[in-house]
Protein backbone atom coordinates (compact mmCIF):
# COMPACT_ATOMS: atom_id res chain seq x y z
CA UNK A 1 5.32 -23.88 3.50
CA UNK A 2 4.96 -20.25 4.23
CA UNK A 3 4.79 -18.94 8.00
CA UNK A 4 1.92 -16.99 8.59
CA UNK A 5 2.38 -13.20 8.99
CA UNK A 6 3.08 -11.60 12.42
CA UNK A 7 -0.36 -9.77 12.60
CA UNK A 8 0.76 -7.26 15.75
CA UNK A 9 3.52 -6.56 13.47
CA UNK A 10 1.66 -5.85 10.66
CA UNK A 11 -0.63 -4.17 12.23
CA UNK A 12 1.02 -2.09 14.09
CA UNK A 13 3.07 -0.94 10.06
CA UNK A 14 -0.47 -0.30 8.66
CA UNK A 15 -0.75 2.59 11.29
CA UNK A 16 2.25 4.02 12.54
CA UNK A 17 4.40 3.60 8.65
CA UNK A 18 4.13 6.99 6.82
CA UNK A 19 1.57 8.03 4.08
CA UNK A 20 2.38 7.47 0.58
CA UNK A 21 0.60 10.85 0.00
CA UNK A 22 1.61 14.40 0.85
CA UNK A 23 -1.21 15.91 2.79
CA UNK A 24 -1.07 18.78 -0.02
CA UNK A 25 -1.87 15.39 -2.77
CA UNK A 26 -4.71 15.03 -1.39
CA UNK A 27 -8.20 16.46 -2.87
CA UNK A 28 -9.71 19.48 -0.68
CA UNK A 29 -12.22 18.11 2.08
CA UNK A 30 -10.12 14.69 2.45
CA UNK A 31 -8.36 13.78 5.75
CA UNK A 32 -5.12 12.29 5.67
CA UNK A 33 -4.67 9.30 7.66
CA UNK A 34 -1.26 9.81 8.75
CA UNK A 35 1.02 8.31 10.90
CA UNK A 36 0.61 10.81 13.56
CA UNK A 37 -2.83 9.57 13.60
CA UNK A 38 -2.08 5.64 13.61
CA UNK A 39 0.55 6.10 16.21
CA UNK A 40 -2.14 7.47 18.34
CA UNK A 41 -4.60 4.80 17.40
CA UNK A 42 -1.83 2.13 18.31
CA UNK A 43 -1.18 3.43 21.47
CA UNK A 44 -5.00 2.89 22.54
CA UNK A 45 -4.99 -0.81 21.04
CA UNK A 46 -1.90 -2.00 21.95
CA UNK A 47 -2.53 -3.33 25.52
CA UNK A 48 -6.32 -4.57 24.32
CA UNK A 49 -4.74 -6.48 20.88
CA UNK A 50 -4.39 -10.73 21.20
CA UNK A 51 -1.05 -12.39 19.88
CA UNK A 52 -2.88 -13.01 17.14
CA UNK A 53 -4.80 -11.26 15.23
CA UNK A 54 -7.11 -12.65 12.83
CA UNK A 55 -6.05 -12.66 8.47
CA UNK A 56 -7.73 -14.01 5.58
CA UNK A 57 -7.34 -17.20 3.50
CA UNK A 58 -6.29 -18.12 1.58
CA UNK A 59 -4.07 -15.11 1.41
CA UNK A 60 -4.37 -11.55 -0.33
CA UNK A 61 -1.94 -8.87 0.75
CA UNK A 62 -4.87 -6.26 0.30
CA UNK A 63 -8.09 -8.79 3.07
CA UNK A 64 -5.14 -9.39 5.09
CA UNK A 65 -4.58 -5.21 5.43
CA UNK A 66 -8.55 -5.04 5.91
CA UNK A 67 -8.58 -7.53 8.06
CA UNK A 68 -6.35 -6.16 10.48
CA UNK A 69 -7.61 -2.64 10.52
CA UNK A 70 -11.17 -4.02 10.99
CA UNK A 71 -10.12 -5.92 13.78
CA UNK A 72 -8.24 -2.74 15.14
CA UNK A 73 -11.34 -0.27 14.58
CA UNK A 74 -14.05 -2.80 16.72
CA UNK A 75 -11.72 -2.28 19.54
CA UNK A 76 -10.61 1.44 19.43
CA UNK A 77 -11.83 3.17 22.39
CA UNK A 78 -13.65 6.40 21.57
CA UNK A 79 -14.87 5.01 18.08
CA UNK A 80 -17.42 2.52 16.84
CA UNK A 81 -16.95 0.72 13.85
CA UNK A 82 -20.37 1.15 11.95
CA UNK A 83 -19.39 -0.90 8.63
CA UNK A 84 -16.81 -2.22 6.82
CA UNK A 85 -17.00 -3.15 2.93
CA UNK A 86 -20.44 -1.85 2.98
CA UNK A 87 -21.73 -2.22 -0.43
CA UNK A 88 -22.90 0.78 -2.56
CA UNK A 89 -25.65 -0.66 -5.60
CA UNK A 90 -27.55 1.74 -8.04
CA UNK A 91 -30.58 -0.34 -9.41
CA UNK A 92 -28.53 -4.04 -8.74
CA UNK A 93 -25.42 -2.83 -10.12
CA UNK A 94 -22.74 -2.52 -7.94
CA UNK A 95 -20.71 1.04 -7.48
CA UNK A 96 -18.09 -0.16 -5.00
CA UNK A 97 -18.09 -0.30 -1.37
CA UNK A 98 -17.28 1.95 1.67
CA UNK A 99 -14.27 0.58 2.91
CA UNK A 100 -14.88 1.43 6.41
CA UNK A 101 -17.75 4.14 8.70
CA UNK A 102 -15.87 4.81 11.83
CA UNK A 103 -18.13 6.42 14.58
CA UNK A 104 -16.18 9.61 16.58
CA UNK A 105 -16.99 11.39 19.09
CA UNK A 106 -20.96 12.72 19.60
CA UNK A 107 -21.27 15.78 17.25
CA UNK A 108 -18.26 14.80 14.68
CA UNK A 109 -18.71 13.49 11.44
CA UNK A 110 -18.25 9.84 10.74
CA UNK A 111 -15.03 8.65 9.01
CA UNK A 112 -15.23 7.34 5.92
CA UNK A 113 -11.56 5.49 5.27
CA UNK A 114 -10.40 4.15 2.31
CA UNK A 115 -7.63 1.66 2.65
CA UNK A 116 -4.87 1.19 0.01
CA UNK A 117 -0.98 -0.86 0.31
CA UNK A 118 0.30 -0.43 -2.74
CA UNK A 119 4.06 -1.24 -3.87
CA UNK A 120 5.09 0.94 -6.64
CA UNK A 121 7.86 0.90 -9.46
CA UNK A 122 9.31 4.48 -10.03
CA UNK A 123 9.94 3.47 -13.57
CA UNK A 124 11.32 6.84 -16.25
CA UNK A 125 9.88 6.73 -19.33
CA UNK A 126 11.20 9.56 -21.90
CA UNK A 127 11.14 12.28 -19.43
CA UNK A 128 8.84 11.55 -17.26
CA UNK A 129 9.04 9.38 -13.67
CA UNK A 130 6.07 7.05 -13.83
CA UNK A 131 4.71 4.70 -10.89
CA UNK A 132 4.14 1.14 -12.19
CA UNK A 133 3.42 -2.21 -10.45
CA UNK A 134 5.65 -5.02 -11.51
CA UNK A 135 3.13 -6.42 -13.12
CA UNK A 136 2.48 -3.51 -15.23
CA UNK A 137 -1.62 -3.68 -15.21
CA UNK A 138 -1.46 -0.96 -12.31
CA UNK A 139 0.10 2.78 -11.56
CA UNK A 140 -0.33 5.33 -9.39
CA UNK A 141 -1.88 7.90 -11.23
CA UNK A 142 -5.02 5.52 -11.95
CA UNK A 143 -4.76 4.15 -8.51
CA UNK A 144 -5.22 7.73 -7.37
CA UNK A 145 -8.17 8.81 -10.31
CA UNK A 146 -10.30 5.65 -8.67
CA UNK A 147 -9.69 6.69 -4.97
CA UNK A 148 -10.09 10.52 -5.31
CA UNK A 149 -13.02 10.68 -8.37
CA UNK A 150 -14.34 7.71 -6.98
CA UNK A 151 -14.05 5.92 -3.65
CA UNK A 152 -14.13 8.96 -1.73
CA UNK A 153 -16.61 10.40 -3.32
CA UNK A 154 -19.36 7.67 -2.25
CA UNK A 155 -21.32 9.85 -0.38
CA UNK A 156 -21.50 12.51 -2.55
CA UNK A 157 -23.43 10.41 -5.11
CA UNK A 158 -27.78 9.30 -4.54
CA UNK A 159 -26.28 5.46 -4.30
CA UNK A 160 -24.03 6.24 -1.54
CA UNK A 161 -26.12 8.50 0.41
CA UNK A 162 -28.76 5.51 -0.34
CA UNK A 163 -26.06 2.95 1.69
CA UNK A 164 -25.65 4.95 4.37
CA UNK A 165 -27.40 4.85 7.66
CA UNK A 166 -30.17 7.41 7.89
CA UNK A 167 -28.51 11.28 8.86
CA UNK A 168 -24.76 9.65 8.77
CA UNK A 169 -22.72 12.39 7.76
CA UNK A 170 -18.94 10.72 6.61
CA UNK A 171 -15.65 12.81 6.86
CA UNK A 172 -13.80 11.11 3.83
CA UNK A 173 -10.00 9.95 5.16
CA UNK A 174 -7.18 8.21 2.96
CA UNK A 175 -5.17 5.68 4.34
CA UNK A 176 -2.48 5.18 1.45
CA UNK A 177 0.40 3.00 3.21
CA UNK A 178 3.27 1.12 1.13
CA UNK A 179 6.70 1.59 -0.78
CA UNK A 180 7.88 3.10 -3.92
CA UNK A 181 10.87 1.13 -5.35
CA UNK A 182 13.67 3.86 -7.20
CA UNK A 183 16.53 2.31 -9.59
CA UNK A 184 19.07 5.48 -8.77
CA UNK A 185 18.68 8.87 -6.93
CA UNK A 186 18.58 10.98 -10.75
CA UNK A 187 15.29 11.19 -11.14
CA UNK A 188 13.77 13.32 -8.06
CA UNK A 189 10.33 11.64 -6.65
CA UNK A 190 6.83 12.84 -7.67
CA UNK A 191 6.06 16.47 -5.29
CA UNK A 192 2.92 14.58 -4.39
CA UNK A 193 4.68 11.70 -2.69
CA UNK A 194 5.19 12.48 1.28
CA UNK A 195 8.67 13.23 1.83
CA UNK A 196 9.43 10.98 4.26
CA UNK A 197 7.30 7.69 2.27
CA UNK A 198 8.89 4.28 2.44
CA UNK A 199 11.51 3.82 -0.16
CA UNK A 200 13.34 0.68 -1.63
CA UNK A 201 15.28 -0.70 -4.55
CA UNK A 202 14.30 -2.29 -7.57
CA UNK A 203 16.99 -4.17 -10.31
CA UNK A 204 16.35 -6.73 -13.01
CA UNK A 205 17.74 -9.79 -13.03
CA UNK A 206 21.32 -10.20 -13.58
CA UNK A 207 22.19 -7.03 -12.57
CA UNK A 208 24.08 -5.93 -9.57
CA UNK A 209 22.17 -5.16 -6.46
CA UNK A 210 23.21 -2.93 -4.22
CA UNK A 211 24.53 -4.22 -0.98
CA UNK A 212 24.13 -1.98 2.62
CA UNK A 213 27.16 -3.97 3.60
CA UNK A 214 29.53 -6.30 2.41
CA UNK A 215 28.49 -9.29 5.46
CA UNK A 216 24.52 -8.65 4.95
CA UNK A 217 22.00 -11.60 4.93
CA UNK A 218 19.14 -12.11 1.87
CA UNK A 219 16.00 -13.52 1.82
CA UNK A 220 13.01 -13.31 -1.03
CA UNK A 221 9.97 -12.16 1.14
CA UNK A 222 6.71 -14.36 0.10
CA UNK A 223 3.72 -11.96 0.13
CA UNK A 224 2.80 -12.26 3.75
CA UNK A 225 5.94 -10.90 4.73
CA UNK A 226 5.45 -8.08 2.32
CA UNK A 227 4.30 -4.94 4.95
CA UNK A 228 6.14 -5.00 8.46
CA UNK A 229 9.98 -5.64 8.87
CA UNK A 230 11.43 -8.28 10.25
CA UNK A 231 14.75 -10.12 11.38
CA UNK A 232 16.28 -12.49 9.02
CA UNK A 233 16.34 -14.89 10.76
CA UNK A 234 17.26 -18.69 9.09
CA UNK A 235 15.94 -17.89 5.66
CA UNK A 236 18.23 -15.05 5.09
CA UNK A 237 21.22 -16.45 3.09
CA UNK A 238 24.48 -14.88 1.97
CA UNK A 239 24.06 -12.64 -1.30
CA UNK A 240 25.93 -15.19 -3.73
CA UNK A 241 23.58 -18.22 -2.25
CA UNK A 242 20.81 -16.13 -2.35
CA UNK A 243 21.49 -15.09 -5.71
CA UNK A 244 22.11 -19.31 -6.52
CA UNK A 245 18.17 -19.22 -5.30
CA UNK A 246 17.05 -15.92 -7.57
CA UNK A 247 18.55 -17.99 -10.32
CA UNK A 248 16.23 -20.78 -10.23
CA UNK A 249 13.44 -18.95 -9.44
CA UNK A 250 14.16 -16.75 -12.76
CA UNK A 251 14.50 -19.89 -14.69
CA UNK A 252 11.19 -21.14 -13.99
CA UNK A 253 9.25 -17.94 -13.72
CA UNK A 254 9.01 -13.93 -14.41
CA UNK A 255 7.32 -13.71 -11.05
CA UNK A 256 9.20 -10.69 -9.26
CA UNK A 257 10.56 -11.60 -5.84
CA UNK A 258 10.40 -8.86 -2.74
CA UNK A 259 13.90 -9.03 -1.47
CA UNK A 260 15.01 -7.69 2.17
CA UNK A 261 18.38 -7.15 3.23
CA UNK A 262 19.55 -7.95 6.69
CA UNK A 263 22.58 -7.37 8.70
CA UNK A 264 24.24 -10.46 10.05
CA UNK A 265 23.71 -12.43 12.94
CA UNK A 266 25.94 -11.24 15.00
CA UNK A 267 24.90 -7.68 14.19
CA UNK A 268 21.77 -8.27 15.29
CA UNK A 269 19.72 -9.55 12.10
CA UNK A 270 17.50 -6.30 11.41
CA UNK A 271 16.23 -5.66 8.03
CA UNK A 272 18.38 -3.04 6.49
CA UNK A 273 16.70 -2.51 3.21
CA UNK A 274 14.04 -3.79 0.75
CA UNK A 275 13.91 -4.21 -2.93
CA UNK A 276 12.44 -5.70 -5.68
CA UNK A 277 14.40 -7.70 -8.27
CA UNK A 278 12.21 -8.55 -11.54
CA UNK A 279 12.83 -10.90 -14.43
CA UNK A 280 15.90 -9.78 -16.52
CA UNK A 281 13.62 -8.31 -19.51
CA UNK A 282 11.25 -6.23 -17.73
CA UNK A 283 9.69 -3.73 -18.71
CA UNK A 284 7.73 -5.69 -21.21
CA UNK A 285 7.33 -2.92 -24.06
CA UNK A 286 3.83 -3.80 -25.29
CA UNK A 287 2.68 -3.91 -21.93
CA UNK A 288 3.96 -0.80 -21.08
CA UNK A 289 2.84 0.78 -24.11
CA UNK A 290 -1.09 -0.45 -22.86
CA UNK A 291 -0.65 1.06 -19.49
CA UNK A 292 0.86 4.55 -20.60
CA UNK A 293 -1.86 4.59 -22.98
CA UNK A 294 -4.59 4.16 -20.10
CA UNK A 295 -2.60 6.55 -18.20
CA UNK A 296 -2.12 9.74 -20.76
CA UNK A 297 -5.80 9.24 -21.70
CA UNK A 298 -6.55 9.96 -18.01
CA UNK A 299 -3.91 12.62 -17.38
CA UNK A 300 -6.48 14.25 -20.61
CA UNK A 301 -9.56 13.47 -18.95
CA UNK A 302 -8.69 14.59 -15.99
CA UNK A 303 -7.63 18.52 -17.53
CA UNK A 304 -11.57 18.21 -18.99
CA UNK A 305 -12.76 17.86 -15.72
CA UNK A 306 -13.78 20.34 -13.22
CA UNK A 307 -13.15 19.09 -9.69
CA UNK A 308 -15.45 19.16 -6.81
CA UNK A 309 -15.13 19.16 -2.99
CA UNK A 310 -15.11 16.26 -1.12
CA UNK A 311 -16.64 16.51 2.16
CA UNK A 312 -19.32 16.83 4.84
């Protein structure tokens, strides 16, 4: 059986872990929710928070992140949380949802945050780096076409002014958290990514992984252990038992596993590095062929379109 996640933990790595984004990424009018910004949030919280915080079930990585920042808005002093997944409908059909209306100060715009953890494979194609999720249905650039031509432009549309409280003006704000996974240090990251986003590993099966050090401890992360760091503890094996367990995973399933790395015991157990190891013939090819297809027809789109200010 799983062991639930540690929700301070997590918590505390949905606001204080950098931004996926470069502020400069981001469309004009849209805060970024940085970690300048959740460091200052967490140092308001922290003394109010329970051991516990409450999660979803059963569990989704993405209601467990809501969740937790819901739970951390209702109880940040200075702010009122007006709404969370607050529905947007145009004539019964549904447009999306605001993912949160956070109340400031008297005489400041409301803050209209969109929420995102997303875990990313820098996978090169031809000539190009492209950001892919393991299970390649999802990338980055049409994570990024929903949340800046869509989600935060809500209240720019009839339907979302509609879904708003009467005279609520929203100040749209991003809050991208996660890691991008790199094979090698040839192909430079995307200028858009922040400089200093969380990074990782990512290998397919069978092939060397590489090792901080020659002692470290292993351990295949089950999704609730996916966002904050954590010691080893007794799950984390030596690399050739671990390995042994990869095996048998592999042989009944192309599920990828989240791997940490962890120093020894008697170094102290911290996680040293993260990775992802994937089934030994990843990248399916027709698959991938789908997905770059959805994602060059947007990259053309996109060049059609004018763009627009986002905004109060």
């Amino acid at each position: 059986m799983t062991a639930p996640p540690d929700t301070q933990a997590d918590l505390h790595w949905l606001l204080t872990s950098p931004s996926l984004l470069a502020p400069a990424a981001l469309p004009p009018g849209v805060l970024d929710g940085d970690a300048a910004v959740g460091q200052d949030w967490w140092r308001q919280l922290s003394a109010d928070l329970p051991a516990a915080l409450a999660s979803n079930h059963p569990f989704r990585l993405g209601r467990h992140a809501e969740a937790l920042m819901r739970t951390a808005f209702e109880r940040l002093p200075g702010h009122r949380l007006i709404a969370s997944q607050l529905p947007v409908r145009d004539h019964g059909i549904s447009l999306g949802e605001y993912d949160f209306l956070l109340a400031q100060a008297a005489g400041m715009p409301a803050l209209h945050i969109e929420l995102a953890v997303k875990f990313y494979i820098a996978l090169p194609v031809g000539e190009r780096m492209v950001y892919v999720g393991p299970g390649l249905r999802d990338g980055l650039d049409l994570k990024l076409a929903r949340l800046f031509d869509h989600q935060l432009k809500l209240s720019n549309s009839p339907a979302g002014r509609a879904a708003l409280p009467v005279g609520l003006v929203v100040q749209p704000m991003s809050w991208l958290r996660g890691r991008m996974l790199y094979r090698d240090d040839l192909h430079p990251p995307w200028e858009g990514l922040a400089p200093d986003h969380l990074r990782g590993w990512w290998r397919c099966f069978g092939e060397a992984v590489p090792q901080t050090r020659a002692d470290s401890r292993w351990r295949s992360l089950p999704k609730p252990h996916w966002l904050a760091a954590a010691q080893g503890g007794e799950h984390a094996l030596p690399l050739a038992a671990w390995l042994d367990q990869a095996a048998r995973h592999f042989a009944e399933s192309n599920w990828p596993l989240m791997v940490a790395e962890y120093a020894p015991p008697e170094a102290g157990g911290q996680e040293l590095a993260r990775g992802m190891l994937l089934h030994a013939d990843w990248p399916d090819q027709a698959m991938l062929k789908t997905l770059m297809a959805r994602i060059d027809a947007l990259a053309l789109d996109r060049l059609a379109e004018p763009q627009t200010m986002l905004g109060p």
